[in-house]
N, C-alpha and C. Protein backbone atom coordinates (compact mmCIF):
# COMPACT_ATOMS: atom_id res chain seq x y z
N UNK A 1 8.89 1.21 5.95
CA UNK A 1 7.95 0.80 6.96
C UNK A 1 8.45 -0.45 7.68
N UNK A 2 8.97 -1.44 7.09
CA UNK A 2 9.40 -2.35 7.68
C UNK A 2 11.21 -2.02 7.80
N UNK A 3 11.92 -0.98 7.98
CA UNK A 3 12.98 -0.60 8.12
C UNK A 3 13.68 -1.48 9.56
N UNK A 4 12.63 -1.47 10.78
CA UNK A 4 13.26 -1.20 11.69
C UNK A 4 13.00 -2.71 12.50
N UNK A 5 12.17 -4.16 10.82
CA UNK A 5 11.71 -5.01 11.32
C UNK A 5 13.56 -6.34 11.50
N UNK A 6 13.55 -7.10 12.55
CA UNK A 6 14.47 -7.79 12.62
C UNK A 6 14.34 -8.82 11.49
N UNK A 7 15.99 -9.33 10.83
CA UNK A 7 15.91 -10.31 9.60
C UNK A 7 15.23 -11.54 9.69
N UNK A 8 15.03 -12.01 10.89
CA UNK A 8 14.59 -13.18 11.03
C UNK A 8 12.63 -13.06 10.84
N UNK A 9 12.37 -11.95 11.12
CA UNK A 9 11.03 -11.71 10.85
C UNK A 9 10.52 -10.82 9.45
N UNK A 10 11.55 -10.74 8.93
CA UNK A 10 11.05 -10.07 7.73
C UNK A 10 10.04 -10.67 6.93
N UNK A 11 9.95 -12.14 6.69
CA UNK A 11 8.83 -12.47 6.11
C UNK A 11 7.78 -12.43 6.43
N UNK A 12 7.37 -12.56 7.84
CA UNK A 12 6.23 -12.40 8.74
C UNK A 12 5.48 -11.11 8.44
N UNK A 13 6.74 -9.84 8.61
CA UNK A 13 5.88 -8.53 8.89
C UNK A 13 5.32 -8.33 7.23
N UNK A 14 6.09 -8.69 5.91
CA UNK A 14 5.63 -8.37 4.93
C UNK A 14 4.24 -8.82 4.61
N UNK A 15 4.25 -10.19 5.17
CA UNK A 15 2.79 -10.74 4.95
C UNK A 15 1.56 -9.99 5.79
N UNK A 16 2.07 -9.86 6.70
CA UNK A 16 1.42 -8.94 8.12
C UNK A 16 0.70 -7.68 7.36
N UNK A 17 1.84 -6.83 6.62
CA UNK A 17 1.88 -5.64 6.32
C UNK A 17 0.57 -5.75 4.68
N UNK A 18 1.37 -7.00 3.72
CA UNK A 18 0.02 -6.80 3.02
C UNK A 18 -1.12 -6.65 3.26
N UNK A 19 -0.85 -8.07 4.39
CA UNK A 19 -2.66 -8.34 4.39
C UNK A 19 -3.26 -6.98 4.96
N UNK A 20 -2.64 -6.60 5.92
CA UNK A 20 -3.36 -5.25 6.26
C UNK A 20 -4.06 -4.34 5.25
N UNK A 21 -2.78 -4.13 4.22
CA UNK A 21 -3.03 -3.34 3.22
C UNK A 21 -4.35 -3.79 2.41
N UNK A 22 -4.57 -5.33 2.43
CA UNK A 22 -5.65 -5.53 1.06
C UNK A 22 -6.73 -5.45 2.16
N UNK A 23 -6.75 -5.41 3.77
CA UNK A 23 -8.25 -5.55 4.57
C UNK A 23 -8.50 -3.99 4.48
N UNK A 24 -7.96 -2.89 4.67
CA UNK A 24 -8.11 -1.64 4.74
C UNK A 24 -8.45 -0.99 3.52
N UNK A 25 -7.59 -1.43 2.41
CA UNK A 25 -8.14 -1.62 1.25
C UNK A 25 -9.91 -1.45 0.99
N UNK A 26 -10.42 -2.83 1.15
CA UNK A 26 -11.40 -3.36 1.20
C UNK A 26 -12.50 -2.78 1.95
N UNK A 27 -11.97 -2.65 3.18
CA UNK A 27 -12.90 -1.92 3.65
C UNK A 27 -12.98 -0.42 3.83
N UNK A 28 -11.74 -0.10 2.98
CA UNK A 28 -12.08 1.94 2.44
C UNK A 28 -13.21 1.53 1.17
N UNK A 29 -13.17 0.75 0.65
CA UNK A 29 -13.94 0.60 -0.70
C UNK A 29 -15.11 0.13 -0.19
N UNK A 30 -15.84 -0.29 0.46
CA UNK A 30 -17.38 -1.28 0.99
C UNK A 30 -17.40 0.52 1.70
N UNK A 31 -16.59 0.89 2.69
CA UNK A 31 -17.15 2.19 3.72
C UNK A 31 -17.62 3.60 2.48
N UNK A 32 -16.42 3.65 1.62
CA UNK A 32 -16.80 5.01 0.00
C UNK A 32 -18.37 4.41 -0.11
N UNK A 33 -18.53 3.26 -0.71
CA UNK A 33 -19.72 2.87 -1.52
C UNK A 33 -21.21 3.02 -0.87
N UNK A 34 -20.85 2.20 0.83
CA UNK A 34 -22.30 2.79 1.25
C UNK A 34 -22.39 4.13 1.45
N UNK A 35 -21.55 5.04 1.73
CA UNK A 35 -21.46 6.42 2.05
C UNK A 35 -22.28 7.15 0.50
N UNK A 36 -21.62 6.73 -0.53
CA UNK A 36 -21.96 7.47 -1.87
C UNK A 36 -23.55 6.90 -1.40
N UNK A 37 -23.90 5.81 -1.96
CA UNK A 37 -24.83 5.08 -2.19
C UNK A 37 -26.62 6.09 -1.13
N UNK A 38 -25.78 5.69 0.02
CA UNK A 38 -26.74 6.14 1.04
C UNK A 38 -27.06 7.86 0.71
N UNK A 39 -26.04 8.47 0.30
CA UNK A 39 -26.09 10.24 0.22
C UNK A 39 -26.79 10.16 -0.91
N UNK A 40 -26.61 9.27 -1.96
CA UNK A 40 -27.32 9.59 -3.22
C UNK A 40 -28.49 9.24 -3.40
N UNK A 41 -29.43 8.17 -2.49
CA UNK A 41 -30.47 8.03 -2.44
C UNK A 41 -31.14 8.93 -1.75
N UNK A 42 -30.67 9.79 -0.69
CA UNK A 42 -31.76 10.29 0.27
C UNK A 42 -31.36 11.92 -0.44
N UNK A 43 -31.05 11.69 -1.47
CA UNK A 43 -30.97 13.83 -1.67
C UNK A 43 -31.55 13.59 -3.23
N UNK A 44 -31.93 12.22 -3.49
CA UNK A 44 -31.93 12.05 -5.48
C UNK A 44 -31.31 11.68 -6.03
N UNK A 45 -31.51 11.51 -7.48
CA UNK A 45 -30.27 11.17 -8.24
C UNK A 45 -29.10 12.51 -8.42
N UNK A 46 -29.95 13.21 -9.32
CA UNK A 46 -29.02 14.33 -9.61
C UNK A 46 -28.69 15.30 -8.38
N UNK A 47 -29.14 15.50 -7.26
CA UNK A 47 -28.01 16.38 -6.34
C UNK A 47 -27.66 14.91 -5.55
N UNK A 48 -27.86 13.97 -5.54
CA UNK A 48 -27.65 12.88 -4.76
C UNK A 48 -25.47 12.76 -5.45
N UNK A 49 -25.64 12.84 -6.58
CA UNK A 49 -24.03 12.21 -7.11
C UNK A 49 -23.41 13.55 -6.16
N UNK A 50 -23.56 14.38 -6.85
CA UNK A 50 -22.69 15.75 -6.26
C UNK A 50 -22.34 16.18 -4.79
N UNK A 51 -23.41 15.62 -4.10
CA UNK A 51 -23.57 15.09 -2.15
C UNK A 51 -22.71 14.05 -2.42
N UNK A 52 -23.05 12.99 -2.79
CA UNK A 52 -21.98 11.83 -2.44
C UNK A 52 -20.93 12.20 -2.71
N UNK A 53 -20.22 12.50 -3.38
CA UNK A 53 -18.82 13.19 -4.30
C UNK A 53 -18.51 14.48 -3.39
N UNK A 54 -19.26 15.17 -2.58
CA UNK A 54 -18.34 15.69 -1.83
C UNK A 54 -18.36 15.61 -0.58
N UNK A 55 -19.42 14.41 0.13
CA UNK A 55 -19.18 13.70 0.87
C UNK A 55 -17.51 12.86 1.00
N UNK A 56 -17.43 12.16 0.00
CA UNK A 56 -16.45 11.20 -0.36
C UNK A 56 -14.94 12.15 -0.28
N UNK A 57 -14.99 13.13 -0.97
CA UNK A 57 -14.03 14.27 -1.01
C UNK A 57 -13.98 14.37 0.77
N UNK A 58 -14.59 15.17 1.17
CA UNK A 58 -14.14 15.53 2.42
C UNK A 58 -14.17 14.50 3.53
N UNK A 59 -14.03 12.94 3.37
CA UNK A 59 -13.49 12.43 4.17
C UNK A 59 -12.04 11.89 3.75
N UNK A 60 -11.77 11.97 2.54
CA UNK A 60 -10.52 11.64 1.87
C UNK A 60 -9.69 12.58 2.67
N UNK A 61 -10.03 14.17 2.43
CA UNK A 61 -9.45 15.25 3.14
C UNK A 61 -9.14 14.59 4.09
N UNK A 62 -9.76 14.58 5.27
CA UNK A 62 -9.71 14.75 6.27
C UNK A 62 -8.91 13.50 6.91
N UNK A 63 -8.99 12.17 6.01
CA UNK A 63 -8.36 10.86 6.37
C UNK A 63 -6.44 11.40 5.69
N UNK A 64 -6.76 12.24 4.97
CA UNK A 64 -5.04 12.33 4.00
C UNK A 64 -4.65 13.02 5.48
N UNK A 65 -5.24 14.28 6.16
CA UNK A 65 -4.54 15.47 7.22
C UNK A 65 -4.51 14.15 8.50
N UNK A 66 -5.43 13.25 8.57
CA UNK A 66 -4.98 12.69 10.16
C UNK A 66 -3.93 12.04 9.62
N UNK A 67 -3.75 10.88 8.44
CA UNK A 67 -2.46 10.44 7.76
C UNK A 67 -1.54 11.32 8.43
N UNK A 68 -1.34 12.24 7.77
CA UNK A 68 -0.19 13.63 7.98
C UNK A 68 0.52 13.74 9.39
N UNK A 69 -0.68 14.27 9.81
CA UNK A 69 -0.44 14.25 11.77
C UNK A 69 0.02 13.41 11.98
N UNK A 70 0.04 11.83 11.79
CA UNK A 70 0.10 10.56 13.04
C UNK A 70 1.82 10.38 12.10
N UNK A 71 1.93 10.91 11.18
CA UNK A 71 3.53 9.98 10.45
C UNK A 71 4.41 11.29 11.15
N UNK A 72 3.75 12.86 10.90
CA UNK A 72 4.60 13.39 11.76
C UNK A 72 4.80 13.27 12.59
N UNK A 73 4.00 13.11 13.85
CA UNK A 73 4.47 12.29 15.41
C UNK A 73 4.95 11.61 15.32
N UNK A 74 5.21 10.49 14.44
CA UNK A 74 6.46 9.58 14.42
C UNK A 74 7.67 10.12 13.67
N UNK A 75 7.70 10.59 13.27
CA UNK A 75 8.93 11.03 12.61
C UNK A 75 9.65 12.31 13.87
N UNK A 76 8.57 12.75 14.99
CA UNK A 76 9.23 13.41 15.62
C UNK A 76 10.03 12.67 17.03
N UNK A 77 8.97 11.62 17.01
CA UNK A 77 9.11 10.09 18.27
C UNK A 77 10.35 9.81 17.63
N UNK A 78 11.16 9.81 16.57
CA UNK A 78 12.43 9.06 16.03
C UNK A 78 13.12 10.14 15.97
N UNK A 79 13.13 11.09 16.18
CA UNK A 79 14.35 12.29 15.85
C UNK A 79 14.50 12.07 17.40
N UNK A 80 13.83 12.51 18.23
CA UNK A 80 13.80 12.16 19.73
C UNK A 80 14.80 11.00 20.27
């Protein structure tokens, strides 16, 4: 990821690149929790977990396939 960063900035982008990592982080974990939280109160407890859980599932899905898409467009932007 940082392959293509110049030597003189390498320290910059790594810090750049964590912090990103621990804010996205953070806020996949606060965005899962109200999502569970909110599905599991308004359907119950017991069908409330199983809604949240495949709530949670199918945005994972769906966040892993746009993942997918956007690295293949770059990987096709660099063969190019």
């Amino acid at each position: 990821m940082l392959a293509g960063t110049a030597q003189h900035h390498a320290g910059v982008a790594a810090g750049v690149l964590a912090t990103v990592q621990q804010v996205g982080n953070s806020v996949g974990v606060a965005l899962v929790g109200n999502l569970f939280y909110a599905r599991r109160e308004s359907a119950g407890t017991a069908h409330g977990y199983g809604s949240a859980f495949a709530w949670c599932l199918g945005c994972l899905l769906g966040l892993a396939l746009l993942v997918t898409h956007l690295c293949r467009g770059r990987r096709l932007a660099a063969a190019l």
